[in-house]
Protein backbone atom coordinates (compact mmCIF):
# COMPACT_ATOMS: atom_id res chain seq x y z
CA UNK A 1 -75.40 73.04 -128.76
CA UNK A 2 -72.69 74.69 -131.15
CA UNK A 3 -74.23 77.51 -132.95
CA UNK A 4 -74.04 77.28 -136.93
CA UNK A 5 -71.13 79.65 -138.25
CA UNK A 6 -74.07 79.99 -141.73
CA UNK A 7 -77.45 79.19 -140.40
CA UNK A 8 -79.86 80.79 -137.58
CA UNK A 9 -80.67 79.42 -134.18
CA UNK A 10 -83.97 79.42 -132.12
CA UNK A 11 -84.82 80.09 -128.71
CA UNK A 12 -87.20 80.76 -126.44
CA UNK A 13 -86.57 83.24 -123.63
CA UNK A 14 -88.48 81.85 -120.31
CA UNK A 15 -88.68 85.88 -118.27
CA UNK A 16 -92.05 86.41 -118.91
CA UNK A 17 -94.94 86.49 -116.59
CA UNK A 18 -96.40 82.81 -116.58
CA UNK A 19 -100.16 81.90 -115.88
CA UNK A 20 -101.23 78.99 -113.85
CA UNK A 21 -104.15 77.42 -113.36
CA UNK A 22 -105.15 77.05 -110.18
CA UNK A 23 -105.69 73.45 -107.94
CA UNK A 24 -109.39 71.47 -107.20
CA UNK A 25 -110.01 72.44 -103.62
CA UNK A 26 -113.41 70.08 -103.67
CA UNK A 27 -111.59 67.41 -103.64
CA UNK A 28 -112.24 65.21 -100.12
CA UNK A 29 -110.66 63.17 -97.69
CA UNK A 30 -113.25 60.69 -96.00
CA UNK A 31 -111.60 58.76 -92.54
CA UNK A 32 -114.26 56.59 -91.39
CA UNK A 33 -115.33 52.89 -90.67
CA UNK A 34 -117.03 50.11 -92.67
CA UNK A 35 -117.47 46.69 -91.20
CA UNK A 36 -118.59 45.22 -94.41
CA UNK A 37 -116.43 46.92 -97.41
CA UNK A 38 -114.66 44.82 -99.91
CA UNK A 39 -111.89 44.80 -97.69
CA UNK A 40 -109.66 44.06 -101.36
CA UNK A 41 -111.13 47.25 -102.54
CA UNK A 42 -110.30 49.61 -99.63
CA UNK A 43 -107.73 47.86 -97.06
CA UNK A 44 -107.33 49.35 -94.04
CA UNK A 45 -105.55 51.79 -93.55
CA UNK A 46 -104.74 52.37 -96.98
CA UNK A 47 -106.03 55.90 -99.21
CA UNK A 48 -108.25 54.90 -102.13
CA UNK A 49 -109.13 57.76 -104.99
CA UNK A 50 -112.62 57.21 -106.27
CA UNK A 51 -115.51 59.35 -107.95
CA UNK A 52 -118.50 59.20 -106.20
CA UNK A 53 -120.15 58.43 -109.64
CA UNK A 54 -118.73 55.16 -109.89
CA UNK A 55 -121.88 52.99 -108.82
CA UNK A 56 -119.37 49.82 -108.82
CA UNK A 57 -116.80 51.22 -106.32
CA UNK A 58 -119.12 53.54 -104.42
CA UNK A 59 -121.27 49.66 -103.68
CA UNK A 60 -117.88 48.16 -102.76
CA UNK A 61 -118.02 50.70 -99.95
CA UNK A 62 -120.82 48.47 -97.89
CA UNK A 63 -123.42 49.45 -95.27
CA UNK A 64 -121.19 51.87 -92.73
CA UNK A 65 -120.03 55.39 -92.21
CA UNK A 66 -118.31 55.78 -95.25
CA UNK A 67 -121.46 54.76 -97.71
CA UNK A 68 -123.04 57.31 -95.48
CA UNK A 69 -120.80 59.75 -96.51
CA UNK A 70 -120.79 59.16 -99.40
CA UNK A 71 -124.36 59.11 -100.28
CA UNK A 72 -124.14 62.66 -98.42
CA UNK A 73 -122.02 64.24 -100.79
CA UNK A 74 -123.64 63.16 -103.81
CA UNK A 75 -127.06 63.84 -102.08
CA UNK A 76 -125.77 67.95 -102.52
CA UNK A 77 -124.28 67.83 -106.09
CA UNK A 78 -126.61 69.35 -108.87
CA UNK A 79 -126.68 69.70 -112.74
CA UNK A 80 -123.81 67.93 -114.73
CA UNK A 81 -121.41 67.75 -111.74
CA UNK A 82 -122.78 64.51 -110.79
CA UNK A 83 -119.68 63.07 -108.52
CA UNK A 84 -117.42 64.21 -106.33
CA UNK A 85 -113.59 63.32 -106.84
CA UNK A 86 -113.32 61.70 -102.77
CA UNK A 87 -110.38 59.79 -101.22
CA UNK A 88 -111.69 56.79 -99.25
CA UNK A 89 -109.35 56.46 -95.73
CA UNK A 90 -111.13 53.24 -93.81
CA UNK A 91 -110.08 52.61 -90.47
CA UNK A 92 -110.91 49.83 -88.40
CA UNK A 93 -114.64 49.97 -86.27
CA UNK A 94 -113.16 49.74 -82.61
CA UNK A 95 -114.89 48.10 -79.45
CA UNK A 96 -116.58 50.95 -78.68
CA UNK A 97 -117.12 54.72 -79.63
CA UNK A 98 -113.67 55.97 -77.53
CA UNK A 99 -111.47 52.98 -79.64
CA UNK A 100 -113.12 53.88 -83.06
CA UNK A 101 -112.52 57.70 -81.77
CA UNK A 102 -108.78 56.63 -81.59
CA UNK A 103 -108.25 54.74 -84.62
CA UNK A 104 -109.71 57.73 -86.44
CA UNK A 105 -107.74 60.10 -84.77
CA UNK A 106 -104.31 57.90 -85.23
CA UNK A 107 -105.26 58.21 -89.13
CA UNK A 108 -105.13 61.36 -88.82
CA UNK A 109 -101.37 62.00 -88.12
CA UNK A 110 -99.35 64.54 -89.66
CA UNK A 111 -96.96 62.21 -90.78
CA UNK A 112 -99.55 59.82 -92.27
CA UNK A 113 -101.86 62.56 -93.74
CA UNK A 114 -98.25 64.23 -95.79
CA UNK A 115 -98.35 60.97 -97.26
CA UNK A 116 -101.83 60.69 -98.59
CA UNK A 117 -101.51 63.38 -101.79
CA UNK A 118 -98.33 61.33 -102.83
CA UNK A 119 -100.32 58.32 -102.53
CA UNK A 120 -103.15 59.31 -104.78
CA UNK A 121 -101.98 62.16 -106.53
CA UNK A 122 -104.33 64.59 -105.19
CA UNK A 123 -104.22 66.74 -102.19
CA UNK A 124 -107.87 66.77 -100.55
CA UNK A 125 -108.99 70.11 -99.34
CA UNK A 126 -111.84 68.91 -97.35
CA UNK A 127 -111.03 66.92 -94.71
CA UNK A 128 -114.25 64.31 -93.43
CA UNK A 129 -113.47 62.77 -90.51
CA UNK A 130 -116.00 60.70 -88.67
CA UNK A 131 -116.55 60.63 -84.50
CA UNK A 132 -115.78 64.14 -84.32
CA UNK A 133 -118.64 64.80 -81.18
CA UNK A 134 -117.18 62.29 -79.31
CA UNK A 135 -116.12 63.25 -76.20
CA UNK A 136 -114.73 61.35 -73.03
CA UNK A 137 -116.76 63.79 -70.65
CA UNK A 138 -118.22 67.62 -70.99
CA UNK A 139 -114.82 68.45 -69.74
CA UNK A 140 -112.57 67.41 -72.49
CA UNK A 141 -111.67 67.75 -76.33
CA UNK A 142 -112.56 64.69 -78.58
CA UNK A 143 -109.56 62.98 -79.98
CA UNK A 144 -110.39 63.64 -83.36
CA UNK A 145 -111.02 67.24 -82.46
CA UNK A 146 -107.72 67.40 -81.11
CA UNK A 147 -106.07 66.17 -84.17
CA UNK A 148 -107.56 67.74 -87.01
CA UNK A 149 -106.84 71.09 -86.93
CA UNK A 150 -102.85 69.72 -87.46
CA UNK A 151 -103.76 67.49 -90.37
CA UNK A 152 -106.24 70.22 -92.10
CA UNK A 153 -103.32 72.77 -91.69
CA UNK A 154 -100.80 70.33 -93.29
CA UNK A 155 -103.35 69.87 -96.59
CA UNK A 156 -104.39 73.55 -96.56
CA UNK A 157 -107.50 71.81 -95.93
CA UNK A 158 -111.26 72.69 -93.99
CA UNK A 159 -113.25 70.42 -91.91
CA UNK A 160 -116.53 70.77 -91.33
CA UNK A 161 -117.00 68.63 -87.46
CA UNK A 162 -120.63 67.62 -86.18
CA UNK A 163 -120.41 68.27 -82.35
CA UNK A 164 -122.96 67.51 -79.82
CA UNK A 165 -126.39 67.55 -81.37
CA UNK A 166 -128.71 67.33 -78.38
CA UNK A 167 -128.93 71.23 -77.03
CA UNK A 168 -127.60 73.97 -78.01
CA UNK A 169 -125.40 74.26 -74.34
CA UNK A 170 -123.53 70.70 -75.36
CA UNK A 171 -123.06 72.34 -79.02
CA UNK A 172 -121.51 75.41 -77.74
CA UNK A 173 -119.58 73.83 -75.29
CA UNK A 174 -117.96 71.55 -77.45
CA UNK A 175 -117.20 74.31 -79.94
CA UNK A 176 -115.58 75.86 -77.06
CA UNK A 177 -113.04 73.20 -77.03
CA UNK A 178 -111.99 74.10 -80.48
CA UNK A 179 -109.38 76.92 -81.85
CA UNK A 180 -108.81 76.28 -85.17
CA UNK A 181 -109.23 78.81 -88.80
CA UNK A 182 -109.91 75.37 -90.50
CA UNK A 183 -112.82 73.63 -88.43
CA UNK A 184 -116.56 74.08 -88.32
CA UNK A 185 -118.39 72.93 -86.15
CA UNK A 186 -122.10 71.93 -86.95
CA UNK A 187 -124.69 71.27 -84.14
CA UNK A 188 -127.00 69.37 -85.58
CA UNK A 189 -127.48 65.99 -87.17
CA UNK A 190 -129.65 64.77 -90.09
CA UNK A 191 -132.34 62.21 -90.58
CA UNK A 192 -131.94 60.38 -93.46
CA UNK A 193 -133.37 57.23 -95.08
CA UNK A 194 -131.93 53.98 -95.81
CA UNK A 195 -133.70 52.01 -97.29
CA UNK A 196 -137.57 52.11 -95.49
CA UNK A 197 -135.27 52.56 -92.21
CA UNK A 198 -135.01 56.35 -90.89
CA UNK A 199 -131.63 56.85 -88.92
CA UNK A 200 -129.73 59.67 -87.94
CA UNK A 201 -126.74 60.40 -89.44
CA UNK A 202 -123.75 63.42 -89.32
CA UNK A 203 -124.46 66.38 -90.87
CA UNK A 204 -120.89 67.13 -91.82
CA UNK A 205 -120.58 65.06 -94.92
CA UNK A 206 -123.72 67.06 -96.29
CA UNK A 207 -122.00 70.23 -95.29
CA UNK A 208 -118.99 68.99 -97.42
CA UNK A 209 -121.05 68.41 -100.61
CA UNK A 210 -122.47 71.67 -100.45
CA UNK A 211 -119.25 73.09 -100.13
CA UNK A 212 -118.80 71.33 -103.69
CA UNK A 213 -121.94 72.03 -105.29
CA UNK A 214 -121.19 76.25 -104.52
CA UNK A 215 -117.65 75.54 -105.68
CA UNK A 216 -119.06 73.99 -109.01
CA UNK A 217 -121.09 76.46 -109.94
CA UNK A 218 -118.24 79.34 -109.37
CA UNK A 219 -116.18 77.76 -111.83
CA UNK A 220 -114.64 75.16 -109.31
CA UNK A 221 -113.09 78.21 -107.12
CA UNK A 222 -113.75 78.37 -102.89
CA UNK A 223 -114.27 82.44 -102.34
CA UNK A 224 -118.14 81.84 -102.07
CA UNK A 225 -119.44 81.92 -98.65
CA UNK A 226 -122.51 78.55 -98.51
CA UNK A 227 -124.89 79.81 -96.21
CA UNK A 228 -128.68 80.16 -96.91
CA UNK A 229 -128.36 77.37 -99.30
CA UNK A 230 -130.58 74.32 -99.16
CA UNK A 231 -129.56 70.80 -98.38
CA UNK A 232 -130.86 67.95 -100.16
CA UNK A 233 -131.53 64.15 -98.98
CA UNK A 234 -132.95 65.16 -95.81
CA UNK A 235 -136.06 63.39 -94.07
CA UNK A 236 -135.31 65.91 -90.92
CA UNK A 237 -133.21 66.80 -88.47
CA UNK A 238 -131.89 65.27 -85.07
CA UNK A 239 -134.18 68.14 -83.32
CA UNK A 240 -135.65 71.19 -84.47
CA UNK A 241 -134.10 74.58 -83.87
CA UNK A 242 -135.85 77.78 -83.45
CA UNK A 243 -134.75 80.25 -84.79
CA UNK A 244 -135.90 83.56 -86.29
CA UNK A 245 -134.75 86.34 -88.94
CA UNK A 246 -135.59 88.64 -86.80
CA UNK A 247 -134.63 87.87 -83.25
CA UNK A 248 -131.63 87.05 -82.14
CA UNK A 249 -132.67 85.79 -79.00
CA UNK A 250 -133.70 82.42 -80.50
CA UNK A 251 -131.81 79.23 -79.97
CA UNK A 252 -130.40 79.00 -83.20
CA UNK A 253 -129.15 82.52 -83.36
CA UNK A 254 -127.67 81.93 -79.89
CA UNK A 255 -125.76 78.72 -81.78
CA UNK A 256 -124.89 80.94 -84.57
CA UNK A 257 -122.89 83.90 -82.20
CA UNK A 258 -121.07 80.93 -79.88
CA UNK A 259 -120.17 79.81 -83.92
CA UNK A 260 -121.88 76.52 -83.94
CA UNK A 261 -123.65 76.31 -87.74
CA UNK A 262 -127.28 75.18 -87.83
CA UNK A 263 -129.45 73.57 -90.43
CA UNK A 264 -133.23 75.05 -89.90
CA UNK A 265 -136.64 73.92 -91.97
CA UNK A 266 -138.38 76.37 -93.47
CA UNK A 267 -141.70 77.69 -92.26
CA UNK A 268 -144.73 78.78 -95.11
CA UNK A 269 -145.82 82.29 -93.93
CA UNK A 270 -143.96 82.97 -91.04
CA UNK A 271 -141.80 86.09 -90.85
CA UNK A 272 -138.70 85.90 -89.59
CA UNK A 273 -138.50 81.93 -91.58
CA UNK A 274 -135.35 81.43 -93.32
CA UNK A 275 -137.11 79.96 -95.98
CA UNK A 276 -140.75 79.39 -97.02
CA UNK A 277 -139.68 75.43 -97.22
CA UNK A 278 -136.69 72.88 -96.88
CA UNK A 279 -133.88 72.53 -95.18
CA UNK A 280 -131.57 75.94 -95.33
CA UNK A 281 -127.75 75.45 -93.87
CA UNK A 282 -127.05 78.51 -91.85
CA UNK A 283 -122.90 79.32 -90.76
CA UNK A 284 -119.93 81.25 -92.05
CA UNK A 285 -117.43 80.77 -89.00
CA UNK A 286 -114.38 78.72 -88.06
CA UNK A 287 -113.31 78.78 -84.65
CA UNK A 288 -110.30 80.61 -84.60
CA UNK A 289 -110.13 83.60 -81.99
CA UNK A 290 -110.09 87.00 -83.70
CA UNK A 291 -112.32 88.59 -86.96
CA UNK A 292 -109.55 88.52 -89.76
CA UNK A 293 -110.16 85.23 -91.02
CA UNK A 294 -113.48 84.34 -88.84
CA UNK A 295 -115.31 83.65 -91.90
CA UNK A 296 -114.11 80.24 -93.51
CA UNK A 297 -114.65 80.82 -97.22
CA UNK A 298 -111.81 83.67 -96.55
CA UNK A 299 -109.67 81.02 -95.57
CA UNK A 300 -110.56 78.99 -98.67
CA UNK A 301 -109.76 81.37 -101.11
CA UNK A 302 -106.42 82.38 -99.38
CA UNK A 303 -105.56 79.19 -99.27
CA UNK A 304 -106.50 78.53 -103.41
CA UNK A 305 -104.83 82.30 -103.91
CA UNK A 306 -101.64 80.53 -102.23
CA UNK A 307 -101.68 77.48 -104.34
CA UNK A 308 -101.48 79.29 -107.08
CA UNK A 309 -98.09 81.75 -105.64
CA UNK A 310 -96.55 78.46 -105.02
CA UNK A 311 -97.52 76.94 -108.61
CA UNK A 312 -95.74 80.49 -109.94
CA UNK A 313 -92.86 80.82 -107.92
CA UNK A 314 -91.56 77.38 -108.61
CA UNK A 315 -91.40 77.88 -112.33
CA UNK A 316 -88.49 80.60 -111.33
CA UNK A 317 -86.62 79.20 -108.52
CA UNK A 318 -83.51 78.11 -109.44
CA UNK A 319 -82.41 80.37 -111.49
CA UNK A 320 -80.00 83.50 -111.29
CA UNK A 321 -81.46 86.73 -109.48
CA UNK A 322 -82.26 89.41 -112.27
CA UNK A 323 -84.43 92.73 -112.68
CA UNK A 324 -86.25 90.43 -115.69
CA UNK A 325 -86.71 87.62 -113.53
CA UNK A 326 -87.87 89.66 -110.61
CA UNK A 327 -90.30 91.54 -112.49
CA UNK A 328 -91.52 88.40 -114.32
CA UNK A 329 -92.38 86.67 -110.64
CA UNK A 330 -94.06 90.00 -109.94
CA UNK A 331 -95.99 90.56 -112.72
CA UNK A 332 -96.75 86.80 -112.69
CA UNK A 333 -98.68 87.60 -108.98
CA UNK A 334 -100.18 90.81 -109.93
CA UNK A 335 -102.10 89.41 -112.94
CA UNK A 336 -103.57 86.55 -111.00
CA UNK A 337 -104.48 88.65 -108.22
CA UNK A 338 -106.35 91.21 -111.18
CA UNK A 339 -108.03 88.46 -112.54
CA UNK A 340 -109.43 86.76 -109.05
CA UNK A 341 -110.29 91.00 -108.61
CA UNK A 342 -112.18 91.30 -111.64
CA UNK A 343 -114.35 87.95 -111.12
CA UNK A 344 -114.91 89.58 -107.76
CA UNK A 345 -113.34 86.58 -105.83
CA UNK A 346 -111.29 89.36 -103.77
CA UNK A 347 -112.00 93.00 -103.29
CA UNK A 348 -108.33 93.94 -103.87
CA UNK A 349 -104.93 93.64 -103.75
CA UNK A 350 -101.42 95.22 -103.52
CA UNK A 351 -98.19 93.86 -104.60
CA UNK A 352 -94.99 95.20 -103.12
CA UNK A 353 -91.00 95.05 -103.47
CA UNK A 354 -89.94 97.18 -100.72
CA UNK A 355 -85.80 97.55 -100.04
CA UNK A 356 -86.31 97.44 -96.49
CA UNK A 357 -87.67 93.48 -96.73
CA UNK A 358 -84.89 92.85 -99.93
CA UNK A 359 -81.13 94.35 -98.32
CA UNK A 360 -78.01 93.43 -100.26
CA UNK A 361 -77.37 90.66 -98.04
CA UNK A 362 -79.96 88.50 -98.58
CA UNK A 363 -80.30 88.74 -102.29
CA UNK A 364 -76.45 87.86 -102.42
CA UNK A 365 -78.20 84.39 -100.25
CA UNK A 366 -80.50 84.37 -103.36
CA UNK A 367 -83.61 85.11 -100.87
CA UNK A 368 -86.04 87.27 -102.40
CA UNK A 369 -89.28 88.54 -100.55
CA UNK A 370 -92.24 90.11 -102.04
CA UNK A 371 -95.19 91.88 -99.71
CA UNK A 372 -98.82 91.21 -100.44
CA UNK A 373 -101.79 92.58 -99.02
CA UNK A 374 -105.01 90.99 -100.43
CA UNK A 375 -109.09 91.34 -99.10
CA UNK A 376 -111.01 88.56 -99.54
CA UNK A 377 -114.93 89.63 -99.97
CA UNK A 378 -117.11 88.70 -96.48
CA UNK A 379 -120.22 86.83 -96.70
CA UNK A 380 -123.34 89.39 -96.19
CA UNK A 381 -124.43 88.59 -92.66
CA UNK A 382 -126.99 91.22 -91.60
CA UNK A 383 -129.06 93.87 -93.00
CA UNK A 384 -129.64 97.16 -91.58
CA UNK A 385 -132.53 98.96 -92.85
CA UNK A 386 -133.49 102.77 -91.91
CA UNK A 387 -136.82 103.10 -92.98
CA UNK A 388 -138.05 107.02 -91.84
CA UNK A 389 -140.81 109.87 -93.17
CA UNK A 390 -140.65 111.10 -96.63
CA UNK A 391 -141.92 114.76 -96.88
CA UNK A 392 -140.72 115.44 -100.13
CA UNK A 393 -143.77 113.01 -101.12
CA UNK A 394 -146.25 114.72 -99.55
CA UNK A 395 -145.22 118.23 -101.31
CA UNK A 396 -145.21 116.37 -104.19
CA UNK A 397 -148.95 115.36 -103.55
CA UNK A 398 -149.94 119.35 -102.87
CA UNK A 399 -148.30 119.92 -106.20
CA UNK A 400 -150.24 117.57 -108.01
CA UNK A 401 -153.79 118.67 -106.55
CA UNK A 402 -153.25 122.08 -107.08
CA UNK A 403 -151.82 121.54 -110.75
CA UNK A 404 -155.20 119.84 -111.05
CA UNK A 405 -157.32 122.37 -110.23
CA UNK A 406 -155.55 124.85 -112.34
CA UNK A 407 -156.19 122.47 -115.23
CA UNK A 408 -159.59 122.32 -114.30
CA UNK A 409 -160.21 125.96 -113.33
């Protein structure tokens, strides 16, 4: 615009720090079969948004996997939160478990899965995908299994997998064929009722609405670990696992160190019970090798804390390398990371420009590069009590009597 030669102009200058607000990382991707679903509704092959409150839509879904998934979400979800923002993926039931196996794991594609937040406008961060324990033979990885941990990494996603629910051995075994930050594996199934009819049913889409329900009530953020929390909707389980507070030689805590999660009733009276009633979800692990990011919430919250760089950096590429812009993208970081630090999401941070990562040659590309160490806060896994004498007590006590007397003498 021409400036006035009498007048005054406006402006406003854009090198400030910016806030942003973070992404939904409950959202869910649901890949599964239904015979009977309006097929109008949710055509194969084809990703349908829907809230799991939506009685109409949710009824379009019709009597396979996918209701069941559904209902298990929703089964988790408490207070006012009473649906579940879900994307509905339905594949086509095969001719037996190995074909549905395939079409499930051909859905899940990299190329096809980029697609799917374009498609819908959301990107899913949980990623339900059915016939995860099946497996060919004891010998090899499920074709779901082996596609998942590509599509979870290309939707900074997490997928909880049921694997084989009949011993512990088969459970550990298949978890043994995974190596992945963004899978875990659960080794047991639920009983559930539909209608008078008790069937068993994966434990995985439970798993996923309890991932929610924590989520919702931290303010919609993923750095809280969900173990020891109860699930809702069950009848039972698939089999019952012993296990024990107190000794880790029990089957379950055997499951829980090969990093297969457990669901366990509760026991009235019993030491050692995980709870005095219920059913109590125990697991923090992925299956990656290593302990940096073992725990899966930690991957979570990384993943949300990276969202939000990306949502900041792009409001300042583009334009021309300055010490205003480059402290404005810095500052920018550093106050979201103080903020996640003072809600306790993350223990700390640090925020670097060094000149050995920035040289005159790559700024003169327009490449700048910023270090960042940040500690995400570990989910409290076991208790270590010292319990010894106190003989400060028991001078105490002599005190006392012979403080007594006096009074009395």
């Amino acid at each position: 615009m021409t400036a006035p030669v009498f007048g005054m102009t406006f402006s406003r200058p854009d090198d400030e720090p910016v806030p942003v607000l973070g992404a939904d990382f409950s959202k869910a991707l649901i890949i599964e079969t239904s015979a009977d679903a309006d097929a109008a509704t949710y055509p194969l092959g084809q990703p349908v948004r829907i809230s799991t409150s939506d009685g109409a839509m949710v009824g379009k879904l019709g009597t396979g996997m996918l209701r069941d998934y559904v209902d298990g979400i929703n089964a988790q979800l408490g207070g006012l939160n009473a649906g579940a923002d879900v994307t509905i993926y339905r594949v086509a039931e095969g001719a037996n478990a190995a074909a549905t196996a395939a079409n499930i794991a051909t859905a899940l594609a990299p190329t096809n899965i980029a697609a799917i937040p374009s498609a819908v406008n959301a990107t899913p961060r949980i990623l339900l995908a059915g016939r995860t324990a099946y497996r060919a033979d004891l010998e090899t990885v499920g074709p779901v299994i082996a596609a998942l941990p590509a599509a979870a990494e290309r939707l900074l996603a997490i997928a909880p997998v049921d694997v084989d629910d009949t011993s512990a051995a088969n459970a550990i075994d298949a978890r043994e064929t995974m190596s992945s930050e963004r899978l875990m594996p659960i080794g047991v199934a639920a009983r559930v009722y539909e209608g008078v009819s008790l069937v068993t049913r994966p434990m995985s889409p439970r798993v996923a609405g309890l991932f929610m329900r924590v989520d919702n009530a931290n303010q919609g953020k993923p750095f809280n670990p969900i173990a020891n929390r109860t699930l809702y909707g069950l009848a039972g389980l698939s089999r019952r696992i012993p296990f024990s507070l107190l000794d880790g030689s029990t089957e379950g805590q055997q499951m829980l160190e090969g990093e297969v999660s457990i669901v366990v009733a509760g026991e009235t009276g019993v030491d050692g019970a995980i709870s005095d009633g219920g059913f109590s979800f125990i697991g923090t692990d992925n299956t990656t090798t290593g302990e940096l990011w073992k725990q899966i919430h930690q991957v979570r919250g990384a993943d949300y804390l990276t969202v939000k760089m990306m949502q900041i950096t792009r409001q300042y590429l583009g334009r021309k390398i300055t010490v205003s812009l480059a402290e404005a993208w810095l500052q920018s970081i550093k106050f979201m990371l103080r903020d996640h630090q003072a809600d306790e999401d993350i223990l700390g941070y640090d925020v670097q420009f060094r000149a050995d990562k920035n040289s005159p040659e790559n700024i003169r590309l327009g490449h700048l590069t910023v270090n960042m160490g940040i500690e995400p806060a570990p989910a409290f896994k076991v208790a270590h009590h010292e319990v010894r004498r106190y003989r400060p007590a028991v001078e105490g006590l002599v005190a006392d009597i012979i403080a007594r007397l006096s009074s009395v003498a």
